[in-house]
Protein backbone atom coordinates (compact mmCIF):
# COMPACT_ATOMS: atom_id res chain seq x y z
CA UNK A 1 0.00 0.00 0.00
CA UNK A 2 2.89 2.28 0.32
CA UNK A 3 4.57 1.54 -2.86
CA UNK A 4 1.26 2.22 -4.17
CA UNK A 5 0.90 5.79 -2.67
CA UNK A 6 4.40 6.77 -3.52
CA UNK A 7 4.08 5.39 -7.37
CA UNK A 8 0.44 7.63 -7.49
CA UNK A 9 2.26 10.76 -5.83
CA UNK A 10 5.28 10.34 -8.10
CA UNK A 11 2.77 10.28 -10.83
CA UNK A 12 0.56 13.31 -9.76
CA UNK A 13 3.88 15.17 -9.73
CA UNK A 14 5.00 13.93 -12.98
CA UNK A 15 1.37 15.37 -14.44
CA UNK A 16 1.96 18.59 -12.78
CA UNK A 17 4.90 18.72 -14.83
CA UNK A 18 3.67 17.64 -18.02
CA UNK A 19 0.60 20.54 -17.48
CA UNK A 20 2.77 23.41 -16.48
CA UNK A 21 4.55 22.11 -20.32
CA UNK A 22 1.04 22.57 -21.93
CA UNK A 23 0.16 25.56 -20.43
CA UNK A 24 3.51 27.50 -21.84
CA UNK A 25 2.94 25.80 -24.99
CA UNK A 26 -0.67 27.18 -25.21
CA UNK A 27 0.97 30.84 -23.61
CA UNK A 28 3.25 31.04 -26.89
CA UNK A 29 1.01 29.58 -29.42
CA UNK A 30 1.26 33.16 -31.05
CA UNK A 31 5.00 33.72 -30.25
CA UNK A 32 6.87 34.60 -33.81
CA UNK A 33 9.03 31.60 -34.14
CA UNK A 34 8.32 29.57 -30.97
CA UNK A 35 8.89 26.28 -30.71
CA UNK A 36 6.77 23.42 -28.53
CA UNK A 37 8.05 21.60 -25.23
CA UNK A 38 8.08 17.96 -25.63
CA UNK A 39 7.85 16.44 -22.41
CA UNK A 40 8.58 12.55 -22.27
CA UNK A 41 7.64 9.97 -19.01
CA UNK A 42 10.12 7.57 -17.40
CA UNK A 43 9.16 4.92 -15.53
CA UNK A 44 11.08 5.10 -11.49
CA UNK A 45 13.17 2.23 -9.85
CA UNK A 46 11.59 -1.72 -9.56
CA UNK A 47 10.71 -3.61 -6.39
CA UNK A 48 11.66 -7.17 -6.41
CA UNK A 49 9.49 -9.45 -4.30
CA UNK A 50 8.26 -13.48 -4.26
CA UNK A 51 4.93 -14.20 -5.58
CA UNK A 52 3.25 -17.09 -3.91
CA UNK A 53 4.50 -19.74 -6.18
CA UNK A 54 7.62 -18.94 -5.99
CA UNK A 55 8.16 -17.13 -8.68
CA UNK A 56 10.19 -12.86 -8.73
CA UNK A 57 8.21 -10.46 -9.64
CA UNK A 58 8.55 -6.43 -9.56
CA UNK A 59 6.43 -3.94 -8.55
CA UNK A 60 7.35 -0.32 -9.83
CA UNK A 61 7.69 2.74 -8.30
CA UNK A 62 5.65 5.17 -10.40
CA UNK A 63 6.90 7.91 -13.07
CA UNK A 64 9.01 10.84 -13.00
CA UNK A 65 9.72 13.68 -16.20
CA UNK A 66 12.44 11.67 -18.11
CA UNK A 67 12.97 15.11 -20.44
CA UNK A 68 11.57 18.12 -21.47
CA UNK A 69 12.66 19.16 -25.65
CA UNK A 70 11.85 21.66 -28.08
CA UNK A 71 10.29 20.44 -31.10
CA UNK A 72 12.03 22.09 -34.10
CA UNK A 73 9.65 20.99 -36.79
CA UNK A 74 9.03 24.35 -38.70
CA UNK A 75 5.95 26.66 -37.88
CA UNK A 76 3.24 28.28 -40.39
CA UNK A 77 4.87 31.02 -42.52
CA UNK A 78 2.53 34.51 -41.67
CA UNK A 79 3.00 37.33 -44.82
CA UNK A 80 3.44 40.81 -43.06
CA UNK A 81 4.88 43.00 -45.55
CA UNK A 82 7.73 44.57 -43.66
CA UNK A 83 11.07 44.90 -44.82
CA UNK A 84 12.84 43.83 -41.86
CA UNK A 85 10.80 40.84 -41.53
CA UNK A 86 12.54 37.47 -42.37
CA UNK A 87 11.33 33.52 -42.22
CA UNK A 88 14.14 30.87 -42.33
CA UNK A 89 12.65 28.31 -45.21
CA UNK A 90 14.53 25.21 -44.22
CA UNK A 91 17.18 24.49 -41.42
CA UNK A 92 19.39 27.22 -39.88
CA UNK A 93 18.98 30.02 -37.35
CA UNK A 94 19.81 33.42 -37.23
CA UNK A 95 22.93 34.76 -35.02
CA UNK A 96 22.22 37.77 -33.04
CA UNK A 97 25.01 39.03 -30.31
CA UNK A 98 23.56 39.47 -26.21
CA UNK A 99 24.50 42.81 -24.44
CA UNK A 100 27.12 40.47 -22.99
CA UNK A 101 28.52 40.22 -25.95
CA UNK A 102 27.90 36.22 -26.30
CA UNK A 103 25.86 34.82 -29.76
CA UNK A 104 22.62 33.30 -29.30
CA UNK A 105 20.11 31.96 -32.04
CA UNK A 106 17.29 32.37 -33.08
CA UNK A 107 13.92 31.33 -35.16
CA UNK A 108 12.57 34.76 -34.75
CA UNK A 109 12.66 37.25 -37.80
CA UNK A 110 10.55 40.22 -36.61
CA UNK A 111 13.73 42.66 -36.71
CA UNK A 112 14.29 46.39 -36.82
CA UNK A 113 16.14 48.93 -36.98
CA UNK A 114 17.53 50.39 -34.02
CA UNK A 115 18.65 54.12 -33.10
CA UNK A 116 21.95 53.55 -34.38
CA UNK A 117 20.59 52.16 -38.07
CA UNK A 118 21.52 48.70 -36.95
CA UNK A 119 19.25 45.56 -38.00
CA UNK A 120 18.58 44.19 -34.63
CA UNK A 121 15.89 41.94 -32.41
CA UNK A 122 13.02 44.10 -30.49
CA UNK A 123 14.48 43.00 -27.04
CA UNK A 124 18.06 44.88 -28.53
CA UNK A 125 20.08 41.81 -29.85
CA UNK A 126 22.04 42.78 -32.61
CA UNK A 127 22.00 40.71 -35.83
CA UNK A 128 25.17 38.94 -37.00
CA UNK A 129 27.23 39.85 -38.95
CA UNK A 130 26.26 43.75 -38.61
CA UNK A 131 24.13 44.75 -41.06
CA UNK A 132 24.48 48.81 -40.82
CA UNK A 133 21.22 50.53 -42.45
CA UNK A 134 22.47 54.30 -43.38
CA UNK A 135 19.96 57.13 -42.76
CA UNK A 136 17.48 58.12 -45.52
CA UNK A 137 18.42 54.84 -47.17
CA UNK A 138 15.03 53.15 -48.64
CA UNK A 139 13.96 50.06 -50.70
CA UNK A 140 15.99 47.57 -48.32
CA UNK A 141 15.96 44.10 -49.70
CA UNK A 142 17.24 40.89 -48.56
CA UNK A 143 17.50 38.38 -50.76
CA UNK A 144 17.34 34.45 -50.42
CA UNK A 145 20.67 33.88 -49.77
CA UNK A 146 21.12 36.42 -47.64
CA UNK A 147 22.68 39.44 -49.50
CA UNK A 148 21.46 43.30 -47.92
CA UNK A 149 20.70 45.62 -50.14
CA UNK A 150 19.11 49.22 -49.99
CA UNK A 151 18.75 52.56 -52.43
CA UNK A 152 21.48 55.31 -50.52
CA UNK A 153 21.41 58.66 -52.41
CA UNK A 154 19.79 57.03 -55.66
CA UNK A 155 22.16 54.02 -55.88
CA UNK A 156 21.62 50.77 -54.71
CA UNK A 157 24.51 49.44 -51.94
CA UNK A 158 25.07 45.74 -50.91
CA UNK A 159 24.79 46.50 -46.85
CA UNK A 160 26.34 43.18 -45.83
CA UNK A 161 25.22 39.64 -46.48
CA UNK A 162 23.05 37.56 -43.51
CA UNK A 163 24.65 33.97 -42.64
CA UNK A 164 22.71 31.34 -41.02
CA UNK A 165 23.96 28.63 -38.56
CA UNK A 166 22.89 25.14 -38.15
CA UNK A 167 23.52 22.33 -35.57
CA UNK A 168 23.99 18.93 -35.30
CA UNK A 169 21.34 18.40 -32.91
CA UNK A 170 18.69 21.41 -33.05
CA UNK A 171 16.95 19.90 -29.98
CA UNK A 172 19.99 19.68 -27.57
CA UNK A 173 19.57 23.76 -27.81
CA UNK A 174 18.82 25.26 -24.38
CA UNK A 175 16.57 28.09 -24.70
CA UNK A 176 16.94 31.48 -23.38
CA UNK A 177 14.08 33.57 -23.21
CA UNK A 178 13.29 35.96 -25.68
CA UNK A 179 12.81 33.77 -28.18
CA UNK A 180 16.90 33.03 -27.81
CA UNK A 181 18.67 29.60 -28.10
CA UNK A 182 22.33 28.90 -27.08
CA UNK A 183 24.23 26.19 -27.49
CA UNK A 184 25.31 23.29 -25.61
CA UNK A 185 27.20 19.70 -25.82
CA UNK A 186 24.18 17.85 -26.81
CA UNK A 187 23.77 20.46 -29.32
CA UNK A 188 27.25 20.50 -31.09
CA UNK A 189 28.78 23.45 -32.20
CA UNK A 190 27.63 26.03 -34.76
CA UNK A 191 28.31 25.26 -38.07
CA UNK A 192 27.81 29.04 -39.88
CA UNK A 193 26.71 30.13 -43.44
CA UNK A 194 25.03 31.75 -46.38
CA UNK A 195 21.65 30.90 -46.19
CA UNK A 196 21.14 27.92 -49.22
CA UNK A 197 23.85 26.88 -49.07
CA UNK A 198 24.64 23.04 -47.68
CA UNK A 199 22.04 21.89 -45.78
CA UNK A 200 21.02 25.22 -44.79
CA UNK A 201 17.40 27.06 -45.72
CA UNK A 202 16.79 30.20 -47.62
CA UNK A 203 15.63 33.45 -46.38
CA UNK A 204 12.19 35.35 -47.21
CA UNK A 205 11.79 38.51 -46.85
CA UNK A 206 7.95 40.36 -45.39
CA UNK A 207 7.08 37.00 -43.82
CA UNK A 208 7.67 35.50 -40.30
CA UNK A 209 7.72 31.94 -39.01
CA UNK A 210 4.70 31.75 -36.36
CA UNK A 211 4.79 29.20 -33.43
CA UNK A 212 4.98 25.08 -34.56
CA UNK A 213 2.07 24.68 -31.45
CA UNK A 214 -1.21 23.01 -32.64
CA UNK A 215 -3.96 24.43 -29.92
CA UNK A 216 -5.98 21.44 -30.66
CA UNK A 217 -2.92 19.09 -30.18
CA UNK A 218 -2.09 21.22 -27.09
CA UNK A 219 -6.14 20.42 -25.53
CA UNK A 220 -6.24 17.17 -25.97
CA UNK A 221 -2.88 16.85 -24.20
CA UNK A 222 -4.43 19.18 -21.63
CA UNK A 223 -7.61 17.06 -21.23
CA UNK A 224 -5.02 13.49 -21.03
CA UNK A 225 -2.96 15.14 -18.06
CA UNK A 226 -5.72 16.42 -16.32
CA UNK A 227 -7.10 12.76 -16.42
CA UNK A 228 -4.35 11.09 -15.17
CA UNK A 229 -3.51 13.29 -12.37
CA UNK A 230 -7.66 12.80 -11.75
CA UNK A 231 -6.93 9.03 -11.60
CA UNK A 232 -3.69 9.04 -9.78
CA UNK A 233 -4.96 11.29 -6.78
CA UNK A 234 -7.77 8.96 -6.53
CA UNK A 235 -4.96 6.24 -6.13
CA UNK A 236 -3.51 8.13 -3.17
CA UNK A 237 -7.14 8.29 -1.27
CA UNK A 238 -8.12 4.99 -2.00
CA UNK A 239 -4.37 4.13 -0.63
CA UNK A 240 -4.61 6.10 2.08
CA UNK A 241 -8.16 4.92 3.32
CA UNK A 242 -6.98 0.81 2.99
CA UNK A 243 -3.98 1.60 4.89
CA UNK A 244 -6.43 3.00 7.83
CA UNK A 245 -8.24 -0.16 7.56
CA UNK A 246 -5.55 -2.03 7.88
CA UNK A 247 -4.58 0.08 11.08
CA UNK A 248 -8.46 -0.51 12.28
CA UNK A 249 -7.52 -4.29 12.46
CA UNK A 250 -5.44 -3.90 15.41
CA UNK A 251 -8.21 -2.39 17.69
């Protein structure tokens, strides 16, 4: 009986988990290049014990969150219009560098221009390479593989060119917040780029990558979790009730 209430607890726990996953999933359905949570169930250590025959058997000890991963499969492309906005078609993210000065990556195309005529994120990170937009300069176009260009004093300039970096493993990424990525040793290194070129995607310019998260997906997981926690608090009172019979014996 107390195997029984730890393995339901551990599993109330492990739904608490997988719900608080859901509900940021469902928060950034709408988040310009978000990317789901993933998370996946392991099951906890094994009891042996003797059955009557003779015979081992196990009992287990319930479930705990084996993992929680971002699904990189690529979200629904949204046309906005805007020059500075950019959707990676294919693999690759985009480099921006952290007030720290450290590179992150990122999914998220809905740049700017900043004070100092700089293409950069809305939370301040500044695109890599630079990309320097000079004042009065109009028609600024970005190509598919990356090339910046813009009309300054009647003549069209090549601003810089955009690169793209991939990874080995995508999911070993460890997000940051802001719609950021950085690397790790799952992960691998960055392996930088024009965009097109290897296994790298193209860019597109006036249209943003929206969030991979299906709502309807994301409810039916909801409804599942909310279920099983249901069933597996019901498991701890029906636990903790035979265990006071079992006391009542005694009187």
């Amino acid at each position: 009986m107390m195997d029984a209430l730890y393995s339901a607890a551990s599993g109330m726990n492990a739904q608490q988990t997988g719900m608080d996953v859901i509900a940021n999933n469902l928060a950034n359905a709408t988040t310009v290049g978000y990317k789901r949570d993933r998370m996946d169930l392991v099951d906890l250590g094994y009891v042996p014990f003797r059955l009557p025959g003779g015979r081992e058997g196990q009992v287990g000890l319930g479930a705990m969150p084996g993992q929680v991963a971002k699904e990189h499969a690529q979200g629904l492309a949204q046309s906005t219009g805007r020059d500075t906005d950019l959707a990676i078609q294919g693999d690759g993210f985009l480099q921006v560098t952290r007030s720290d000065g450290s590179l992150a990556y990122t999914r998220a195309g809905n740049l700017q221009i900043d004070a100092q005529g700089r293409l950069a994120m809305p939370s301040g990170e500044l695109l890599q390479p630079r990309i320097q937009v000079p004042a009065g300069a109009s028609g600024l176009s970005v190509s598919a593989d990356g090339r910046v260009t813009a009309t300054v004093n009647g003549q069209v300039r090549q601003l810089g060119a955009i690169s793209l970096a991939t990874f080995a493993n995508p999911g070993g990424l460890r997000a940051a917040g802001d719609n950021l990525f950085t690397p790790t040793v799952s992960s691998g290194g960055p392996r930088v780029g024009a965009p097109g070129s290897a296994d790298r995607g193209t860019l597109a310019q006036g249209v943003l990558e929206g969030s991979n998260v299906n709502v309807g997906t994301e409810m039916i997981s909801l409804i599942t979790t909310q279920r099983a926690f249901e069933a597996a608090s019901k498991v701890v009172i029906a636990s903790d009730e035979m265990m006071g019979m079992a006391n009542g014996l005694r009187r």
